[in-house]
PDB file of N, CA and C in Angstrom:
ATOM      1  N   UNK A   1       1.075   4.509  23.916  1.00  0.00           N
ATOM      2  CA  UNK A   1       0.514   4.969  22.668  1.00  0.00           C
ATOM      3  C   UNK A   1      -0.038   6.380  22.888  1.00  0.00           C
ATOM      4  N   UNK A   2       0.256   7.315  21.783  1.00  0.00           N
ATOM      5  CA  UNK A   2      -0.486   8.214  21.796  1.00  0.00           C
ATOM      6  C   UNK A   2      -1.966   8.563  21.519  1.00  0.00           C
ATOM      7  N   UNK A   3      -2.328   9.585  21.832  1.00  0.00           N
ATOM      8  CA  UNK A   3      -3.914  10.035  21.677  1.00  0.00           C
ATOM      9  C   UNK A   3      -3.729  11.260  20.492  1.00  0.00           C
ATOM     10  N   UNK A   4      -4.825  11.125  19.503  1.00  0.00           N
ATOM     11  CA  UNK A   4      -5.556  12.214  19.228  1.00  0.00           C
ATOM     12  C   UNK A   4      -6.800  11.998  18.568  1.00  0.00           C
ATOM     13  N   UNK A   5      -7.203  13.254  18.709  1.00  0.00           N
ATOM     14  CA  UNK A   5      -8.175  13.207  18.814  1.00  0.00           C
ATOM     15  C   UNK A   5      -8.747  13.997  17.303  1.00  0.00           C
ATOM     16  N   UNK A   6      -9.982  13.588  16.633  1.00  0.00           N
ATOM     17  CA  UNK A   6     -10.388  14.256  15.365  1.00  0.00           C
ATOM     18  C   UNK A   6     -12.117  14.478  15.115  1.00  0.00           C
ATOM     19  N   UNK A   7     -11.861  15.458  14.236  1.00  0.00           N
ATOM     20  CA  UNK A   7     -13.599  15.683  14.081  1.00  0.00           C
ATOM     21  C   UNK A   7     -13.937  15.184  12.523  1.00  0.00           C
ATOM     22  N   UNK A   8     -14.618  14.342  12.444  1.00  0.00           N
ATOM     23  CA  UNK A   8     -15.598  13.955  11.339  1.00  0.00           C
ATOM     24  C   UNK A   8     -17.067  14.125  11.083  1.00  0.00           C
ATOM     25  N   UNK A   9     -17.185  14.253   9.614  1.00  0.00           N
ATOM     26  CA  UNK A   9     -18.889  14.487   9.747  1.00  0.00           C
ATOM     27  C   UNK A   9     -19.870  13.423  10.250  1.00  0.00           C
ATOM     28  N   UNK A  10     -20.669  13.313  10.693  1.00  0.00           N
ATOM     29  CA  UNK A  10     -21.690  12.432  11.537  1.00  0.00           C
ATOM     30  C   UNK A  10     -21.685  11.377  10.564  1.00  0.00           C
ATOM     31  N   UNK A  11     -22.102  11.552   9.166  1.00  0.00           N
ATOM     32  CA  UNK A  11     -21.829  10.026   8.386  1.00  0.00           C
ATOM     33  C   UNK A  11     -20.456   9.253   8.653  1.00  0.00           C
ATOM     34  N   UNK A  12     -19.438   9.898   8.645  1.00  0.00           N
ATOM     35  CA  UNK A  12     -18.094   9.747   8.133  1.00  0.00           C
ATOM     36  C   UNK A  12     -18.236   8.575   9.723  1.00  0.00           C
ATOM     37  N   UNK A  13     -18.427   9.789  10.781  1.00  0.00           N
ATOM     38  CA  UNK A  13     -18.622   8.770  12.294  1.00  0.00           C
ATOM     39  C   UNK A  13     -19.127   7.384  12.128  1.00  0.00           C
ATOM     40  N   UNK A  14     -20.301   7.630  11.818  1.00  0.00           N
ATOM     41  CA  UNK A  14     -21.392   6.227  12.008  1.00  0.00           C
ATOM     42  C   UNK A  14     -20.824   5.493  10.664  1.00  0.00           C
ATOM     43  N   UNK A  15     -19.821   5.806   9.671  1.00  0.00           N
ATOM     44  CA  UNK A  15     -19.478   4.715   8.491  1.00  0.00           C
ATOM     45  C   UNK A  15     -18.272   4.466   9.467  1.00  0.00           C
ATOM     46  N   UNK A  16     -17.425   4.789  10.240  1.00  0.00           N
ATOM     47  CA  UNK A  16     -16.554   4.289  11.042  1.00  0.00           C
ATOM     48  C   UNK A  16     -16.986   3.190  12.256  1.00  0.00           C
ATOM     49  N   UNK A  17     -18.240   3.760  13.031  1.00  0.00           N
ATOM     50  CA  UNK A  17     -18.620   3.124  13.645  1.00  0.00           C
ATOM     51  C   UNK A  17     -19.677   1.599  13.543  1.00  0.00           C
ATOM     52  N   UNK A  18     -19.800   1.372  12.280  1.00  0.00           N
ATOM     53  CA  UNK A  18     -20.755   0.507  11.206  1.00  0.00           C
ATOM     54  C   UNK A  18     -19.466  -0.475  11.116  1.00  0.00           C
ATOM     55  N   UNK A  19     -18.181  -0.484  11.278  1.00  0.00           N
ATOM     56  CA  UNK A  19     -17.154  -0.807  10.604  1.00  0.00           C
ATOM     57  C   UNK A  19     -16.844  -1.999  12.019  1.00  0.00           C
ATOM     58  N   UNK A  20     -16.767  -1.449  13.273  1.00  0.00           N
ATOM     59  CA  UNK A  20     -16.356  -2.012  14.100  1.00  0.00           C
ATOM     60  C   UNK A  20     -17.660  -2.836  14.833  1.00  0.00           C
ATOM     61  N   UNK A  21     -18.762  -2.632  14.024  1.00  0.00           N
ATOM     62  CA  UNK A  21     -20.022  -3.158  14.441  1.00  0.00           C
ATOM     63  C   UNK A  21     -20.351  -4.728  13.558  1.00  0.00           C
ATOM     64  N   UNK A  22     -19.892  -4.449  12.460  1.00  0.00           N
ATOM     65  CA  UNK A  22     -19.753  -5.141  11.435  1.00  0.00           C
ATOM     66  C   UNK A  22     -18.870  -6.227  11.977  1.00  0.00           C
ATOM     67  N   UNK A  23     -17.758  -6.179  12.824  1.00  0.00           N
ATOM     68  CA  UNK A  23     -16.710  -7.077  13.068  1.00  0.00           C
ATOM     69  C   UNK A  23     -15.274  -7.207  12.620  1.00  0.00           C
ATOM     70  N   UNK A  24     -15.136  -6.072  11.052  1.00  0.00           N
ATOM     71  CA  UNK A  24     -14.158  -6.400  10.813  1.00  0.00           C
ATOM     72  C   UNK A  24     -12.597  -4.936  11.237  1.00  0.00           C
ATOM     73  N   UNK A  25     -13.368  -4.499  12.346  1.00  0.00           N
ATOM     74  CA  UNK A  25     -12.063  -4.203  13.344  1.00  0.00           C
ATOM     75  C   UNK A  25     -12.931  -4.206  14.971  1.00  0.00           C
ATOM     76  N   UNK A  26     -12.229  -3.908  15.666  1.00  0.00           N
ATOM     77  CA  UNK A  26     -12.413  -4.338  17.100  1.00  0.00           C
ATOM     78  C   UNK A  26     -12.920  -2.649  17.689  1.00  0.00           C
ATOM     79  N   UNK A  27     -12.118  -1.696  16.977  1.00  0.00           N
ATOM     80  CA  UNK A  27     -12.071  -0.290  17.855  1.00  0.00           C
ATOM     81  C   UNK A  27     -12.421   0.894  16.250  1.00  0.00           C
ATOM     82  N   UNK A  28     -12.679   1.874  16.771  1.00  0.00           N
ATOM     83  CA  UNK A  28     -12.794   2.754  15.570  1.00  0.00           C
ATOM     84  C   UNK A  28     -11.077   3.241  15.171  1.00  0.00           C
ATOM     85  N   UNK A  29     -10.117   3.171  16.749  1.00  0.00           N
ATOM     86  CA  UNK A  29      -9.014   3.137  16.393  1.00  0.00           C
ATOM     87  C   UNK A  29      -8.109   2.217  15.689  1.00  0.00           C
ATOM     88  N   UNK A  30      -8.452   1.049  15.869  1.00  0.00           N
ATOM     89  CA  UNK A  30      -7.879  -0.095  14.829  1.00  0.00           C
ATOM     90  C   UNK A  30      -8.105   0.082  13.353  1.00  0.00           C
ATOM     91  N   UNK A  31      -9.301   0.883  13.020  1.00  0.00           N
ATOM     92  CA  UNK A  31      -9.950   0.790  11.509  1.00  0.00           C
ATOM     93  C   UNK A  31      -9.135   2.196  11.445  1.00  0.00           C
ATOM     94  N   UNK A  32      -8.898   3.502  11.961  1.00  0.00           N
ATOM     95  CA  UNK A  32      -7.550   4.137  11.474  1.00  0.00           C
ATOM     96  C   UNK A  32      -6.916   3.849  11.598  1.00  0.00           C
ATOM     97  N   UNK A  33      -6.157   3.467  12.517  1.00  0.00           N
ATOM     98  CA  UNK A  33      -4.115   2.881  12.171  1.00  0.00           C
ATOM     99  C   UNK A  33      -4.498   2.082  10.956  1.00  0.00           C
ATOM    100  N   UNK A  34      -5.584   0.948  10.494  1.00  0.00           N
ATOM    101  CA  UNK A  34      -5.218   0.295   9.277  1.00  0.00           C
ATOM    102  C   UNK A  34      -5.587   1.170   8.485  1.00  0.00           C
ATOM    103  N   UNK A  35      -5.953   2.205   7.872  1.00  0.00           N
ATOM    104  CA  UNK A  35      -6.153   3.521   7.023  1.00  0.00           C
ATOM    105  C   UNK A  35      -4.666   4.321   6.771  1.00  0.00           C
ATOM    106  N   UNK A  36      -4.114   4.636   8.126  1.00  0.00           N
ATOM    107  CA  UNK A  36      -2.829   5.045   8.244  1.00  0.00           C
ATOM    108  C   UNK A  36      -1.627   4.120   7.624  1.00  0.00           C
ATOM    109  N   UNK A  37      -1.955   3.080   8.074  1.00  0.00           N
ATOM    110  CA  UNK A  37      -0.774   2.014   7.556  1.00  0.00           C
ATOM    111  C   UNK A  37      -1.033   1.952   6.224  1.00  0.00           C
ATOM    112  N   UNK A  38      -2.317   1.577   5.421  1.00  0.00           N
ATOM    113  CA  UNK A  38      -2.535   1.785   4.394  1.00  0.00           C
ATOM    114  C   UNK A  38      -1.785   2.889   3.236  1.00  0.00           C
ATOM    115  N   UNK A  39      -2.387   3.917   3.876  1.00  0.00           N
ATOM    116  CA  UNK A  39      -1.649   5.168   3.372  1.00  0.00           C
ATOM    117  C   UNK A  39      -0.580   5.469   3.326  1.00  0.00           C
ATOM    118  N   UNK A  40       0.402   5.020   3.721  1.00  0.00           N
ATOM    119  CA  UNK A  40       1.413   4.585   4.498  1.00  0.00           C
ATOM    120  C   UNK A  40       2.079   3.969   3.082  1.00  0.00           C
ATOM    121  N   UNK A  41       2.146   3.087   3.450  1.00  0.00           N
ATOM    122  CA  UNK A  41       2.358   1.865   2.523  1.00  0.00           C
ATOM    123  C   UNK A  41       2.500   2.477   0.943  1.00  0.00           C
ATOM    124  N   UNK A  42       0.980   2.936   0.664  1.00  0.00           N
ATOM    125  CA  UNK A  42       0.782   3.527  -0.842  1.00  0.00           C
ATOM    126  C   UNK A  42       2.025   4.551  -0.913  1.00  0.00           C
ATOM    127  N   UNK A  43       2.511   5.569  -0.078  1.00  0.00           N
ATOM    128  CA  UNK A  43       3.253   6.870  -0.414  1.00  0.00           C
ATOM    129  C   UNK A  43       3.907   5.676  -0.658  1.00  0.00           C
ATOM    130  N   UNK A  44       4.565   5.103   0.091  1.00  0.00           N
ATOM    131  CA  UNK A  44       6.172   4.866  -0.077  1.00  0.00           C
ATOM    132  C   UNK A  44       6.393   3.658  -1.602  1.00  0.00           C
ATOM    133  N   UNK A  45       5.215   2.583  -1.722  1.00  0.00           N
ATOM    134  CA  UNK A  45       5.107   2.196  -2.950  1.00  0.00           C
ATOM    135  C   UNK A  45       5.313   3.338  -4.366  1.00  0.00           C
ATOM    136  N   UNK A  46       4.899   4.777  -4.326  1.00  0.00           N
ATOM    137  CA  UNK A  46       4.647   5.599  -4.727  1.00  0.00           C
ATOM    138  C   UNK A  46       6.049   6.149  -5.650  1.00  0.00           C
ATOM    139  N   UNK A  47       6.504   6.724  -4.017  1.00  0.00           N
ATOM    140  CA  UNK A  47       8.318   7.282  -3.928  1.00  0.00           C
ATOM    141  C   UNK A  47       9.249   5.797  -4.523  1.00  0.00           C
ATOM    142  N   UNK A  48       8.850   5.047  -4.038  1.00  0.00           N
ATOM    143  CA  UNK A  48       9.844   3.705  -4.933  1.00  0.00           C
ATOM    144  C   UNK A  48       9.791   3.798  -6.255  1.00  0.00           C
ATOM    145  N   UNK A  49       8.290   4.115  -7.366  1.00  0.00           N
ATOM    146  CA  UNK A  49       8.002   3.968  -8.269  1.00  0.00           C
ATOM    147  C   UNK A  49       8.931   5.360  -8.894  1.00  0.00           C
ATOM    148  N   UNK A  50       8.351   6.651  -8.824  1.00  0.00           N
ATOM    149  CA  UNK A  50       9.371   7.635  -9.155  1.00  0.00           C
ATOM    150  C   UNK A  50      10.572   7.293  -9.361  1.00  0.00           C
ATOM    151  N   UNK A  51      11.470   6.745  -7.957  1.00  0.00           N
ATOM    152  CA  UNK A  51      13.043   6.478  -8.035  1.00  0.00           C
ATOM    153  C   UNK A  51      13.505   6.078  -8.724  1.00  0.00           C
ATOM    154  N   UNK A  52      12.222   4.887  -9.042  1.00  0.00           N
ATOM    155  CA  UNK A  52      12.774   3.863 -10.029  1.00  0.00           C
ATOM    156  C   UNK A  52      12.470   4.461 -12.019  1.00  0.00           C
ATOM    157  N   UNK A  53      11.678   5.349 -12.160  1.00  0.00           N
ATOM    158  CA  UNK A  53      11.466   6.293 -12.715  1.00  0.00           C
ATOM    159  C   UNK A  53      12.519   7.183 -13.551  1.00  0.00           C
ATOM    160  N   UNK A  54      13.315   7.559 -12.371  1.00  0.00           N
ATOM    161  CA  UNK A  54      14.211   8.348 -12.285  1.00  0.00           C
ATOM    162  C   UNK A  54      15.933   7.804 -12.174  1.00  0.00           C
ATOM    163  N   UNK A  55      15.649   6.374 -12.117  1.00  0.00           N
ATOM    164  CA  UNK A  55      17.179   5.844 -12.102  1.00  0.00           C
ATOM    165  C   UNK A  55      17.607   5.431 -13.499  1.00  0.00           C
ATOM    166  N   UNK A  56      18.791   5.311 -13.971  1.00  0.00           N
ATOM    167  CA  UNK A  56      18.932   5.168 -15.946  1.00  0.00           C
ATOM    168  C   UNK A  56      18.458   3.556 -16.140  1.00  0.00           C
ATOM    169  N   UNK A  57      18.005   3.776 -17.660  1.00  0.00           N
ATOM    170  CA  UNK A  57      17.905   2.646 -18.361  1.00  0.00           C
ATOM    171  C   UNK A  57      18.905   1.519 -17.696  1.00  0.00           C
ATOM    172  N   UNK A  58      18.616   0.270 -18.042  1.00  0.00           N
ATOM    173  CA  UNK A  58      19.673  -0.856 -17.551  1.00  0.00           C
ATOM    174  C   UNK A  58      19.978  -0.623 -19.107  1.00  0.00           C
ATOM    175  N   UNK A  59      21.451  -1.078 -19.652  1.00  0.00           N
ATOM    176  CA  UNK A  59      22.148  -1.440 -20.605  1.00  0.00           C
ATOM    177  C   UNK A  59      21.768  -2.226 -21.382  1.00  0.00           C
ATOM    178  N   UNK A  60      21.116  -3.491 -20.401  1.00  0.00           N
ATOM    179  CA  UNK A  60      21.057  -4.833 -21.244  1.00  0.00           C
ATOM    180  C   UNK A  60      19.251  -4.724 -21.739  1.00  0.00           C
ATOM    181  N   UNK A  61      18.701  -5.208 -22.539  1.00  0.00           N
ATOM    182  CA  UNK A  61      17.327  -4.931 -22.555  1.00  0.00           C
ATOM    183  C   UNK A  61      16.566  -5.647 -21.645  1.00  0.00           C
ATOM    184  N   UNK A  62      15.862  -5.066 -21.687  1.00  0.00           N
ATOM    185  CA  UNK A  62      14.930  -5.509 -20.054  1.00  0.00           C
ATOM    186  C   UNK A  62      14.090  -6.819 -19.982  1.00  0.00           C
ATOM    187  N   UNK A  63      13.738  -6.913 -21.391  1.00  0.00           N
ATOM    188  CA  UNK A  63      13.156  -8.384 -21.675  1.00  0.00           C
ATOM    189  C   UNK A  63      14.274  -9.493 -21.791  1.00  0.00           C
ATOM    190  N   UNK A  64      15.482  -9.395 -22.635  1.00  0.00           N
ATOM    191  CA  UNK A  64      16.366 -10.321 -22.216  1.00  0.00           C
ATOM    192  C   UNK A  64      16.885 -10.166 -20.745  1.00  0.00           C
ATOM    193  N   UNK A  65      16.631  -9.400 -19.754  1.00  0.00           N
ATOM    194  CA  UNK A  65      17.138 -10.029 -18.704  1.00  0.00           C
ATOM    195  C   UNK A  65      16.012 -10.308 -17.671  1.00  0.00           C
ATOM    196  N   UNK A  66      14.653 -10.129 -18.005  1.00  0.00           N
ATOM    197  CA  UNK A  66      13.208 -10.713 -17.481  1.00  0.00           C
ATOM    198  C   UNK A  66      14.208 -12.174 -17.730  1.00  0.00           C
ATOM    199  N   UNK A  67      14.366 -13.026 -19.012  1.00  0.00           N
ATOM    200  CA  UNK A  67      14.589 -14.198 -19.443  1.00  0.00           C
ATOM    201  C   UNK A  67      15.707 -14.756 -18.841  1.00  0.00           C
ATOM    202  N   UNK A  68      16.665 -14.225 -18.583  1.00  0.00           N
ATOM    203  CA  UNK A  68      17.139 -14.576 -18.075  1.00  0.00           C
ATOM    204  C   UNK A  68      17.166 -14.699 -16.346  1.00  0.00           C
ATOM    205  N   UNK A  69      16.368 -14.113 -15.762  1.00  0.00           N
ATOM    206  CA  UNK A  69      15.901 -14.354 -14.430  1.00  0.00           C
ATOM    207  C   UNK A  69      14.759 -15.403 -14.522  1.00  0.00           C
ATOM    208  N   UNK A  70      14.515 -15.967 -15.378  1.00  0.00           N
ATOM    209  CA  UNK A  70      13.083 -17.059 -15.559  1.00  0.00           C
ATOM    210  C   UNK A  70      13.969 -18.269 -15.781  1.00  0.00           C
ATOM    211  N   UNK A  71      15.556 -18.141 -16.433  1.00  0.00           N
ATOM    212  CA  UNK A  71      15.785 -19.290 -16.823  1.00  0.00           C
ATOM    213  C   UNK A  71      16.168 -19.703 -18.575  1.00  0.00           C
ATOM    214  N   UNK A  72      17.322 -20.679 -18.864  1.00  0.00           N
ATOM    215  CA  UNK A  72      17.390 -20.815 -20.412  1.00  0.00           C
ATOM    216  C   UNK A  72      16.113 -21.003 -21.130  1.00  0.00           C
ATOM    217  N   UNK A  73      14.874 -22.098 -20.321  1.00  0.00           N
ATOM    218  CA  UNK A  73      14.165 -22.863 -21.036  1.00  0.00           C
ATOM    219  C   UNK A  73      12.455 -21.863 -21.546  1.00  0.00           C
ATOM    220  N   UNK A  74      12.781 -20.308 -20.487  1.00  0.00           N
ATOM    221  CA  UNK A  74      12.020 -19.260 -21.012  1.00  0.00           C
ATOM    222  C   UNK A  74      10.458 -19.566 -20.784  1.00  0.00           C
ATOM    223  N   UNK A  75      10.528 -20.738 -19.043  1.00  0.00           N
ATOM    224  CA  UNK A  75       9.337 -20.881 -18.659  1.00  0.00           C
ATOM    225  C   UNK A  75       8.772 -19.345 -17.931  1.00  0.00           C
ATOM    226  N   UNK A  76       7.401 -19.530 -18.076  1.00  0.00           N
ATOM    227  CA  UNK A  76       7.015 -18.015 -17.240  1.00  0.00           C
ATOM    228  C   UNK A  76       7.210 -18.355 -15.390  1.00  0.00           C
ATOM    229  N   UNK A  77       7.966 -17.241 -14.792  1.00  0.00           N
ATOM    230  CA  UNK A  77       8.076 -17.275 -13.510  1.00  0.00           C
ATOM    231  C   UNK A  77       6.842 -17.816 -12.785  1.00  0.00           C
TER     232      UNK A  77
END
């Protein structure tokens, strides 16, 4: 694994270090990679949303084919 290394303001520190004191990560590095992964995650949820944005209308209307992915009897998924 790599290293780096960063500067934060003294709160920003001790709200990081409150975090792994607290219990719910082990290292101040565990509570960034899950920040990173987080962030992570959001862009690319993000870029999916655009694409999908940006790809054409479907043909068929979108509520008849919600219904038809639920089924004839038009129970909710």
């Amino acid at each position: 694994m790599s290293t780096m290394n960063i500067s934060l303001p003294e709160s920003m520190k001790q709200y990081v270090e409150q975090r792994t004191v607290d219990g719910e990560y082990s290292t101040a590095s565990e509570y960034i990679r899950e920040l990173i992964r987080s962030d992570h995650d959001k862009h690319a949820l993000r870029a999916k949303i655009f694409q999908g944005m940006e790809s054409p209308m479907l043909a068929e209307d979108t509520f008849d084919y919600l219904r038809t992915l639920r089924g004839a009897t038009g129970e909710r998924a």
